[in-house]
Protein backbone atom coordinates (compact mmCIF):
# COMPACT_ATOMS: atom_id res chain seq x y z
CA UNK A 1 68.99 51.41 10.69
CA UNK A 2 70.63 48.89 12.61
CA UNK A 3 73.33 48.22 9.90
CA UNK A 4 74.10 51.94 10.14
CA UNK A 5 74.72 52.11 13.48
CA UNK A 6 76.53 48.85 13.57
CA UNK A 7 78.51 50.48 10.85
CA UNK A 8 79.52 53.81 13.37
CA UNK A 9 79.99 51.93 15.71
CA UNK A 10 82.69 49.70 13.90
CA UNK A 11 84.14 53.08 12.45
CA UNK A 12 84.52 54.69 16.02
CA UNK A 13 86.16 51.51 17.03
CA UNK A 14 88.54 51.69 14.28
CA UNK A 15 88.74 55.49 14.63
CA UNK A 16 89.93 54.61 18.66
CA UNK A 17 92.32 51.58 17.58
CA UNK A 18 94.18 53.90 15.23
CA UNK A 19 94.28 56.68 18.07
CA UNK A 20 95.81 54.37 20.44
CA UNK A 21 98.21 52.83 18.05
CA UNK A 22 98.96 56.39 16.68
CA UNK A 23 99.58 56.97 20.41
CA UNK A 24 102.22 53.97 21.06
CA UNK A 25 104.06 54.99 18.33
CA UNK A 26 104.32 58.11 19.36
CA UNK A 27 105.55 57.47 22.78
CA UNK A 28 107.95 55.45 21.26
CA UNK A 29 109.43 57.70 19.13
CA UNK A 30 109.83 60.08 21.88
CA UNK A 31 111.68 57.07 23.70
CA UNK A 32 113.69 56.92 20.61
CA UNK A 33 114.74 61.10 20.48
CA UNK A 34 115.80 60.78 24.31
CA UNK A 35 118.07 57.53 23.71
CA UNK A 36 119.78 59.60 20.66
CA UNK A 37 119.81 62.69 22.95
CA UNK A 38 121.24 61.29 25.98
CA UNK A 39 124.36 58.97 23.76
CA UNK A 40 124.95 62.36 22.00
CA UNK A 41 125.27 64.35 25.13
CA UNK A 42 127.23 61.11 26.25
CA UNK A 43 129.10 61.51 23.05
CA UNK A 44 129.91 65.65 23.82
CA UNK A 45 130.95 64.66 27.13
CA UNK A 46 133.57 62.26 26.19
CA UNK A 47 134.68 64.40 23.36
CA UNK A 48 134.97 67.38 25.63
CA UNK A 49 136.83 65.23 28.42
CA UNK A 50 139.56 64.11 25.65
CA UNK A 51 139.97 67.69 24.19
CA UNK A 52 140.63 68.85 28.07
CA UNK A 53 143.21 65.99 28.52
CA UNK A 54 144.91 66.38 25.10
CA UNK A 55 144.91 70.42 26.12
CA UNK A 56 146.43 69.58 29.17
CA UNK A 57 148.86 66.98 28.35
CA UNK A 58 150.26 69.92 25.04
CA UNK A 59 150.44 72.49 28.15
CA UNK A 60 152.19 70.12 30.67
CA UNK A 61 154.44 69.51 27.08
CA UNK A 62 154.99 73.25 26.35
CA UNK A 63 156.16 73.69 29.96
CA UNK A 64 158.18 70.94 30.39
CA UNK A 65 160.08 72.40 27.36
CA UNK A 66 160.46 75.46 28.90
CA UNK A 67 161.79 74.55 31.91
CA UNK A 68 164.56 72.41 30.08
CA UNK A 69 165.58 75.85 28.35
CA UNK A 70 165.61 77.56 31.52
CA UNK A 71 167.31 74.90 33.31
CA UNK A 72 169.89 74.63 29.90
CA UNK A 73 170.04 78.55 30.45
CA UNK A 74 171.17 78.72 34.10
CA UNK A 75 173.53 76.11 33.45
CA UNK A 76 175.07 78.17 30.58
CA UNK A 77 175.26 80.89 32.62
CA UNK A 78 176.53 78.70 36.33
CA UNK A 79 179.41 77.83 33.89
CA UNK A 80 182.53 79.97 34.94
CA UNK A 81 184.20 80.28 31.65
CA UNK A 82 181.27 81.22 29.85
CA UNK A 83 180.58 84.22 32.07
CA UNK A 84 183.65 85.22 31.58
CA UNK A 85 183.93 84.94 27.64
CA UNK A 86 179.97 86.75 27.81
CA UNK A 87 181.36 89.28 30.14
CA UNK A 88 184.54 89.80 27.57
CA UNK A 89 182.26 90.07 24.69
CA UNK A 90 179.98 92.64 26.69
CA UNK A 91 183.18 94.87 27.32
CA UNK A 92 184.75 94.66 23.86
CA UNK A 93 181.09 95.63 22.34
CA UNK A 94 180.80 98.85 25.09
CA UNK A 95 184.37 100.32 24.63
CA UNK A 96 184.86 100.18 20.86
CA UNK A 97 184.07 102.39 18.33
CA UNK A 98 182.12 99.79 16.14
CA UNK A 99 180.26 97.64 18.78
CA UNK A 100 179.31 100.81 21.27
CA UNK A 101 179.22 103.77 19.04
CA UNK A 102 181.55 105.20 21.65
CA UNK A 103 180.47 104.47 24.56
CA UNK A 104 183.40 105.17 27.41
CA UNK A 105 185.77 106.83 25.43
């Protein structure tokens, strides 16, 4: 009778050795899933940050390039001579037959 209760009580004491082992691995594999979670939100964070700069540096791009149209524009259209050859153009096209179907005859 004694051997058999010797014999629980080694089992239990197994039985509460594997529990507390099952339990430290546990706990670390937890620890494990929040260092992956927190370098992948690190990870999304940094990706997000260069996506926002490379947005704004195609923006700050797209407008400088408008701005040198505009600016190539008003020059075109500062420029004396040019006005004057447009405004020629404009006046030929509104009082012939071909370029203004008419238009102050």
């Amino acid at each position: 009778m004694d051997r058999v209760l010797q014999a629980e009580r080694d089992a239990l004491a197994v039985v509460a050795e594997c529990e507390r082992l099952s339990a430290a691995e546990l706990e670390q594999a937890r620890q494990r899933r929040r260092t992956i979670l927190e370098r992948t939100q690190a990870r999304i964070v940094a990706l997000h940050a260069r996506a926002a700069q490379a947005l704004e540096r195609g923006a700050a791009e797209i407008l400088e390039r408008h701005l040198r149209s505009a600016t190539a524009e008003v020059e075109q259209l500062a420029d004396p001579q040019r006005r004057h050859a447009a405004l020629e153009r404009l006046v030929v096209r509104l009082t012939t037959a071909e370029g203004g179907a008419g238009v102050g005859r």
